[in-house]
Protein backbone atom coordinates (compact mmCIF):
# COMPACT_ATOMS: atom_id res chain seq x y z
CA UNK A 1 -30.55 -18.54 -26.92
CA UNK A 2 -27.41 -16.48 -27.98
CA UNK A 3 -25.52 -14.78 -25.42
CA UNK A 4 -22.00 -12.97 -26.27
CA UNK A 5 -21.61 -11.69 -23.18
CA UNK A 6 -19.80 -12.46 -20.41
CA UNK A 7 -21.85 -15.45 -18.40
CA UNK A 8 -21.10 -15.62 -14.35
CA UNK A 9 -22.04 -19.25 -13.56
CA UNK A 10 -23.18 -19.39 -10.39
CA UNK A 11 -24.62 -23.37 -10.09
CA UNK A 12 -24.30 -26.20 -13.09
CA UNK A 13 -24.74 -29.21 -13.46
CA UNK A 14 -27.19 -32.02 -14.89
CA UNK A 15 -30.54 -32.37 -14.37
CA UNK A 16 -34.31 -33.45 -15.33
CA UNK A 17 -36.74 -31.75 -16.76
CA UNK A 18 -39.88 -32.54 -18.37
CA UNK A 19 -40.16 -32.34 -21.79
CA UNK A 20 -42.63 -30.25 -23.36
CA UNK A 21 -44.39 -32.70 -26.03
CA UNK A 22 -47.06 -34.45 -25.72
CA UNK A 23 -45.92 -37.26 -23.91
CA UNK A 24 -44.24 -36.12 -20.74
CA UNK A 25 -41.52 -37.46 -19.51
CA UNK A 26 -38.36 -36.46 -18.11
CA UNK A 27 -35.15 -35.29 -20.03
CA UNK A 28 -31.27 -34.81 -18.75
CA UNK A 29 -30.17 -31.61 -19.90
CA UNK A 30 -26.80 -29.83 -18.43
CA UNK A 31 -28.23 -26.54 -16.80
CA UNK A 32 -26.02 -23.25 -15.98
CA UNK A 33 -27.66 -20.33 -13.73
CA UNK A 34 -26.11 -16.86 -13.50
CA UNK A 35 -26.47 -13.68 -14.81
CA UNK A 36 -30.05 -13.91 -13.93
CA UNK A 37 -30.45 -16.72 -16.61
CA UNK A 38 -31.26 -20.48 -16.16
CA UNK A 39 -29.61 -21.99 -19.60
CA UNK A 40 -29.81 -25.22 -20.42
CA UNK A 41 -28.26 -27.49 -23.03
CA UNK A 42 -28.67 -31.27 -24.19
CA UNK A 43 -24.96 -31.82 -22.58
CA UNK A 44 -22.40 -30.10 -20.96
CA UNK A 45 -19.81 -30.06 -24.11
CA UNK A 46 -22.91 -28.88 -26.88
CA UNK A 47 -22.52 -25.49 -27.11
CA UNK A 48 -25.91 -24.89 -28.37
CA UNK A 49 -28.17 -23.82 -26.03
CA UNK A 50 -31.81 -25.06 -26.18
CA UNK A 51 -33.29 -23.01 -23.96
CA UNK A 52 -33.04 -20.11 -20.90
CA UNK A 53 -35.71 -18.84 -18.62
CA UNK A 54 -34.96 -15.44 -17.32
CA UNK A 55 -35.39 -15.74 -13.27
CA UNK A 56 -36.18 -12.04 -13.26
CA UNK A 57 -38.78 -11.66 -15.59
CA UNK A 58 -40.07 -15.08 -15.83
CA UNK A 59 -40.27 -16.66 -12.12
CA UNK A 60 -41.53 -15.45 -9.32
CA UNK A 61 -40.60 -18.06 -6.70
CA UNK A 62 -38.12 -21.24 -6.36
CA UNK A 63 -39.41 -24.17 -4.42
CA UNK A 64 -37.61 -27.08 -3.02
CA UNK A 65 -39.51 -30.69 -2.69
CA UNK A 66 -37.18 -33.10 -2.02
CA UNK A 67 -34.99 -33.98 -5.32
CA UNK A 68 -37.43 -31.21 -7.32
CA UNK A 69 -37.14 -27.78 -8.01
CA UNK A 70 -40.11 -25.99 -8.55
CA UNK A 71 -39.98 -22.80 -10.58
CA UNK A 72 -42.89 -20.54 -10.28
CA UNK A 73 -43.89 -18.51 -13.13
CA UNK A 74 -45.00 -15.00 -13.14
CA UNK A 75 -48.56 -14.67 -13.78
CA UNK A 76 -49.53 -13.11 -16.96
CA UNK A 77 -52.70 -11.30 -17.68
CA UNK A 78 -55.66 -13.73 -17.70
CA UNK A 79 -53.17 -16.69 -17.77
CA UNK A 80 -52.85 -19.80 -15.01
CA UNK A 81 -49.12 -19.78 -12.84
CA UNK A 82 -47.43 -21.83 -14.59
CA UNK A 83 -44.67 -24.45 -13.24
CA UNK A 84 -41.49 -25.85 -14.42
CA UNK A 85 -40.52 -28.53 -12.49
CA UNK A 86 -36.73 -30.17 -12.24
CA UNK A 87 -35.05 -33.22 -10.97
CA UNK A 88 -31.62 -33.28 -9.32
CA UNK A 89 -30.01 -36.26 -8.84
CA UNK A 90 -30.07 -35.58 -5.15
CA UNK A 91 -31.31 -33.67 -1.79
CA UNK A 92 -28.80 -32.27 -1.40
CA UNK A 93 -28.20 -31.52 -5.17
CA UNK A 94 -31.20 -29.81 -5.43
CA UNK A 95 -30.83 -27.67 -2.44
CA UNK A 96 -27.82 -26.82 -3.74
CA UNK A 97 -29.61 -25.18 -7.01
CA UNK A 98 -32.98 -24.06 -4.80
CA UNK A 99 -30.55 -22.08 -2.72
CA UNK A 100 -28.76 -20.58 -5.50
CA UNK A 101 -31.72 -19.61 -7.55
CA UNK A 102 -33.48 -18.08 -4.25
CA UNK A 103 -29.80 -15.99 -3.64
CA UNK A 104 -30.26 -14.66 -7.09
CA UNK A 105 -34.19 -14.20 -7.00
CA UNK A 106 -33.28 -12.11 -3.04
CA UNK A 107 -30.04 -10.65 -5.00
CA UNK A 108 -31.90 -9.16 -7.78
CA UNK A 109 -35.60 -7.89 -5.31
CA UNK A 110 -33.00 -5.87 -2.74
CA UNK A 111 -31.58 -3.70 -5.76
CA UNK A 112 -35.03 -3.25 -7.02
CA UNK A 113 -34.91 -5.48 -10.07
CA UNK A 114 -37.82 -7.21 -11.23
């Protein structure tokens, strides 16, 4: 996840996410969203990033539940949606990123992006 461009961060902050081995549970990680990328690092000084999900190509819908944000896959052929779920430490926290995301998902559909 290398980016040497110029990154427009739009919402950051830390949050939960579950982590991907086989015993779930859930992991802080400092995220960034902008530029039509969700990065996300292990804090918000490490440099390295450990992972981005492109909202464009990748999800298809942001959902709000409470302190979770739900991020909707996009289907691929013959697979299941998929679902990456995160935890804010808040309401209002979380509406904060849900709102964000959905501004940049609405942002990106109304210039014909996808």
């Amino acid at each position: 996840c290398v980016c040497m461009c110029v990154y427009q961060v739009v919402v950051a902050g830390m949050l939960k996410r579950k982590s991907t081995g086989v015993v779930k549970r859930w992991q802080s990680r400092y995220f960034q969203a902008g530029n039509n990328m969700i990065r996300f690092y292990e804090t918000a000084k490490r440099k390295k990033c450990l992972g981005a999900i492109d909202l464009m190509s990748a999800v298809s819908e942001v959902q709000g539940d409470k302190k979770l944000i739900h991020l909707l896959m996009s289907q691929q052929s013959g697979d299941d949606q998929k679902l990456i779920s995160l935890q804010a430490s808040s309401e209002a926290e979380a509406t904060k990123w849900v709102n964000a995301l959905q501004g940049m998902l609405a942002e990106q559909a109304a210039k014909g992006v996808k």
